[in-house]
Protein backbone atom coordinates (compact mmCIF):
# COMPACT_ATOMS: atom_id res chain seq x y z
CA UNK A 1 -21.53 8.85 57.94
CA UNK A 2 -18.15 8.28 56.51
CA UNK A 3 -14.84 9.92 57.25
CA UNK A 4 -13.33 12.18 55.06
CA UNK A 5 -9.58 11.26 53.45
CA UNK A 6 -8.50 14.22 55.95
CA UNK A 7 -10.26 12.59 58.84
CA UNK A 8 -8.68 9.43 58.37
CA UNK A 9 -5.37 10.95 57.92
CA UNK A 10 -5.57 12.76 61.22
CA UNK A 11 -3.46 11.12 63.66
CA UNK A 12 -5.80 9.80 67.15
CA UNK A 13 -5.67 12.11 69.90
CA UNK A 14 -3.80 11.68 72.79
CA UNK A 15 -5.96 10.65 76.11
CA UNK A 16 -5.48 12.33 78.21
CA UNK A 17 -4.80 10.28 81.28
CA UNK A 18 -1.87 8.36 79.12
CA UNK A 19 -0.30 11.69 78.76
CA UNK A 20 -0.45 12.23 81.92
CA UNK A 21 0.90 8.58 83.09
CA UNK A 22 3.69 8.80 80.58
CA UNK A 23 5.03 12.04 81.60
CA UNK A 24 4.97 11.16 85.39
CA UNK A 25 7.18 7.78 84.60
CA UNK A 26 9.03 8.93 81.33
CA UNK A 27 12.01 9.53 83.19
CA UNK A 28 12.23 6.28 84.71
CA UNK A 29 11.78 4.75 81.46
CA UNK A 30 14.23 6.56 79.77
CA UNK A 31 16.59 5.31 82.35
CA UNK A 32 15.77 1.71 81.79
CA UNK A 33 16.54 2.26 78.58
CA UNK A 34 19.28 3.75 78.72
CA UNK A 35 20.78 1.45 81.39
CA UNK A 36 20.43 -1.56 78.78
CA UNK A 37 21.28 0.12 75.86
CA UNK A 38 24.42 2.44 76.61
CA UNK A 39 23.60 5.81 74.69
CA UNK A 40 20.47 7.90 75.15
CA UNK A 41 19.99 8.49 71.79
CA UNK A 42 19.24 4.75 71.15
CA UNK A 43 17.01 4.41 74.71
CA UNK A 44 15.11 7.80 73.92
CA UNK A 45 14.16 5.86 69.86
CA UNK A 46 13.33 2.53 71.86
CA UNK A 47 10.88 4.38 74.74
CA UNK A 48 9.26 6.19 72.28
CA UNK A 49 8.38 2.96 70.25
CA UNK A 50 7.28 1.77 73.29
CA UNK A 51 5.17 4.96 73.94
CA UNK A 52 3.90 4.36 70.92
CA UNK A 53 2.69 0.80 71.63
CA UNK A 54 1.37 1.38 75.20
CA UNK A 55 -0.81 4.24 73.88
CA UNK A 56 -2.18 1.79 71.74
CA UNK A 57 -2.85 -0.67 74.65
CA UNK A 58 -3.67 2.01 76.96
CA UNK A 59 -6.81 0.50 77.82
CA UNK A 60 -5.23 -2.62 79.15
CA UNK A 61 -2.62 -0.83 80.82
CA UNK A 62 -5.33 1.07 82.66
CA UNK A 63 -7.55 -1.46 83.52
CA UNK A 64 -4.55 -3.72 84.74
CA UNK A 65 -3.81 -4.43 88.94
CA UNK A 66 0.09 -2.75 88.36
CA UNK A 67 -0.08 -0.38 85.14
CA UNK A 68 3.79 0.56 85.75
CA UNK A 69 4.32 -3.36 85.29
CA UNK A 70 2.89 -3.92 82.32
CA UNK A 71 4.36 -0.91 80.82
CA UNK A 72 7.65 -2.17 81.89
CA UNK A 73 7.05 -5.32 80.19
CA UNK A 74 5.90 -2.89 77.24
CA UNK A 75 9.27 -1.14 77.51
CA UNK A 76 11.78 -4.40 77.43
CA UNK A 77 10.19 -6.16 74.92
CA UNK A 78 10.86 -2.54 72.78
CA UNK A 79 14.32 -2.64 73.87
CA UNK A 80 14.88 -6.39 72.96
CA UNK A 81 13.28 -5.01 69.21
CA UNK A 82 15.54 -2.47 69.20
CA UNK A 83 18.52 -4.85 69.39
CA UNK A 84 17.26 -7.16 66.70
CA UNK A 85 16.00 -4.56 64.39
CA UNK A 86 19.62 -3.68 64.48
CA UNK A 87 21.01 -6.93 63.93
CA UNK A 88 18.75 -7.47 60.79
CA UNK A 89 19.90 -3.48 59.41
CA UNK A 90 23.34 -4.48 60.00
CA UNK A 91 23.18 -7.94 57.93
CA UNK A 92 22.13 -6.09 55.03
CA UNK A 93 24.09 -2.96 55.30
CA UNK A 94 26.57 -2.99 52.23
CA UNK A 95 29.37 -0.56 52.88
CA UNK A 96 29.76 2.86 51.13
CA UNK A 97 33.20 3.56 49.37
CA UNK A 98 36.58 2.53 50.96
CA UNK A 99 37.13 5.84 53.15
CA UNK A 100 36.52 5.78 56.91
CA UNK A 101 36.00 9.79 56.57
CA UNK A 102 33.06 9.16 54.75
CA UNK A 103 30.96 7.93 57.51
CA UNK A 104 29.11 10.19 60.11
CA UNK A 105 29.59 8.63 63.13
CA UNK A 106 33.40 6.72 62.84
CA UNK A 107 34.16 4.36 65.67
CA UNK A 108 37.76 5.27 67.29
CA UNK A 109 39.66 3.46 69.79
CA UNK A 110 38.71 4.97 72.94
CA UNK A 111 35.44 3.79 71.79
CA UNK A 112 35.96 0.20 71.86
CA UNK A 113 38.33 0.93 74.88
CA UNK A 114 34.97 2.23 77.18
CA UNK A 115 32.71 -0.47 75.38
CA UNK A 116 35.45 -3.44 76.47
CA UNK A 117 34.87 -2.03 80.56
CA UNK A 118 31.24 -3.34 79.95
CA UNK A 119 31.94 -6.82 78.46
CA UNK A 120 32.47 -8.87 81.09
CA UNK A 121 29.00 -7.08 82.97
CA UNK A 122 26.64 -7.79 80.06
CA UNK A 123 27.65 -10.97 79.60
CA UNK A 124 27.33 -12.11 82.96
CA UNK A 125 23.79 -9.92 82.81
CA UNK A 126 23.05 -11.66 79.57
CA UNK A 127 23.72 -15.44 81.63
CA UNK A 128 21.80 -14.65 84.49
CA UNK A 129 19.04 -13.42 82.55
CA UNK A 130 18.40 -16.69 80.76
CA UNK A 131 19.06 -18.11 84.33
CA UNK A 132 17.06 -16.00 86.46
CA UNK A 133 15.49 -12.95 84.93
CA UNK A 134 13.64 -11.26 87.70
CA UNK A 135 17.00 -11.17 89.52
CA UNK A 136 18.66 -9.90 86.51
CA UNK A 137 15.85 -7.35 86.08
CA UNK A 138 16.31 -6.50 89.78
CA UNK A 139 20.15 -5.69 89.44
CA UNK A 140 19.37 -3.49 85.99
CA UNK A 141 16.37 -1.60 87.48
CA UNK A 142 19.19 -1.29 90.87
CA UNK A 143 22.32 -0.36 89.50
CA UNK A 144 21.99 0.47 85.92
CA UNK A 145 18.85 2.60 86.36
CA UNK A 146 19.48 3.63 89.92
CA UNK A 147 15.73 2.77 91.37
CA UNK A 148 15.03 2.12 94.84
CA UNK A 149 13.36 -1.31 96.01
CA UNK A 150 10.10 0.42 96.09
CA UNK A 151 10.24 1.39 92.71
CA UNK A 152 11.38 -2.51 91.52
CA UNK A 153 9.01 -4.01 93.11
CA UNK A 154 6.33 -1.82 91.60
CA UNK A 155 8.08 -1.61 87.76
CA UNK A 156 8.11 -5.87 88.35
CA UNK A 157 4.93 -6.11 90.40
CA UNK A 158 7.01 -7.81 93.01
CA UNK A 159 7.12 -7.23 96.65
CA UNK A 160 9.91 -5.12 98.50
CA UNK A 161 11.61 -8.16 100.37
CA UNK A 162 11.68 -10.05 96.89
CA UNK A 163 13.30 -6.48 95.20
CA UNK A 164 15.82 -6.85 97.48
CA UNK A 165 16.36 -10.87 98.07
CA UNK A 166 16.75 -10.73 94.17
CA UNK A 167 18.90 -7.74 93.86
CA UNK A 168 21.26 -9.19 96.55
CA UNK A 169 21.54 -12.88 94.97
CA UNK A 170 22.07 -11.62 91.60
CA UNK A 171 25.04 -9.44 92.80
CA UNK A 172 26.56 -12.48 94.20
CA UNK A 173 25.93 -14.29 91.19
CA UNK A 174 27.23 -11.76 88.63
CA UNK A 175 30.17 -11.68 91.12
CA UNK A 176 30.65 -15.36 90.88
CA UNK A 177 30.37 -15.23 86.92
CA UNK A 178 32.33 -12.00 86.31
CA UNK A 179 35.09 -14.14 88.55
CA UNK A 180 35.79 -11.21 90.58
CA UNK A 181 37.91 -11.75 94.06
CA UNK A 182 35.73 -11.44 97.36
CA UNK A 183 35.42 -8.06 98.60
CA UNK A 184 38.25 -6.60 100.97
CA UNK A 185 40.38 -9.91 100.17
CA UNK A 186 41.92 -8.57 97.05
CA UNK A 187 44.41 -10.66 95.02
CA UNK A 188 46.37 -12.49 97.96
C-alpha cells in the first residue's frame, strides 16, 4: 500500500519519550545557547535547529551510554552553524537604500558599547578553545550557563573532579590571556 500525497505531507509524530527528554533539559539548552550566542532570540532559533536534528537521531541519542552528551554535542555543532550561516547571509547581503531609518533593527552606540565589555572574554574563549576545548567548554557550561559540576560533567560525559580541574585551569588561563592583574593585588 502506498501513501497518499496527504500522508506524505504529514509531518512525523513526535515520540514520545524525545518530548519528554527535551522538555526536561530545554532549559539548560537554551542557556548554552544563549551563553555563546548573546541574545535569546538567536539561542532559542539555534536549539530549535538542534531539536530538530536530535529528533531525527533520537534513536542514537537513546541508545547512547550519556544521551545529555551527545545532545550537547548536537547543540554546539548547531550553534557553530548558526554562526556561519550568518557569515555566508551577511557576504551576500546588498544594502537597501541609503537611510539608517529604514532598517528594523538599527545598531546604536550603547550597542557596540555592551558588545566591546565581551571582546576581550570571547577572544580569550575563542584561544583556549582551539587550545583546550573541554576546559573551554567547562568555563561556558560554568559561568556563561551557570551549571553546577554535576551537570558538566554529565552535558560532557566527564567526571566531577575533571568538571572542576578543567573549570579551574581554564579560569587561570583566560586570566593569563585576558592579561588581567592577580586577584586582590590590583594595579600596584
Amino acid at each position: 500500500m502506498t501513501d497518499t500525497p496527504e500522508q506524505e505531507a504529514r509531518p512525523a509524530e513526535l515520540d514520545k519519550a524525545f518530548a519528554a527528554f527535551f522538555a526536561r533539559h530545554k532549559d539548560d539548552f537554551l542557556r548554552v545557547a544563549a551563553g555563546r550566542l548573546r541574545n535569546l532570540h538567536d539561542a532559542d532559533e539555534a536549539l530549535m535547529d538542534a531539536a530538530i536534528q536530535m529528533h531525527r537521531k533520537w534513536p542514537r541519542i537513546e541508545a547512547h551510554s550519556n544521551p545529555i552528551a551527545l545532545a550537547y554535542t548536537i547543540l554546539n555543532a548547531k550553534i557553530t552553524d548558526f554562526y556561519r550561516r550568518r557569515a555566508r547571509y551577511a557576504d551576500h547581503e546588498v544594502p537597501v537604500g541609503t537611510d539608517s531609518t529604514t532598517y528594523a533593527n538599527t545598531v546604536n552606540v550603547d550597542d557596540i558599547l555592551t558588545l566591546r565589555g565581551y571582546e576581550p572574554l570571547d577572544r580569550a574563549l575563542a584561544e583556549l578553545q582551539e587550545h583546550a576545548p573541554k576546559q573551554a567548554d567547562c568555563v561556558r557550561l560554568h559561568y556563561l550557563s551557570e551549571m553546577s559540576y554535576d551537570e558538566i560533567a554529565e552535558y560532557l560525559n566527564i567526571t566531577k573532579g575533571a568538571a572542576k580541574g578543567n573549570t579551574h585551569l581554564d579560569r587561570k588561563g583566560l586570566h593569563d590571556l585576558m592579561d588581567l592583574p592577580e586577584p586582590g593585588k590590583g594595579d600596584s
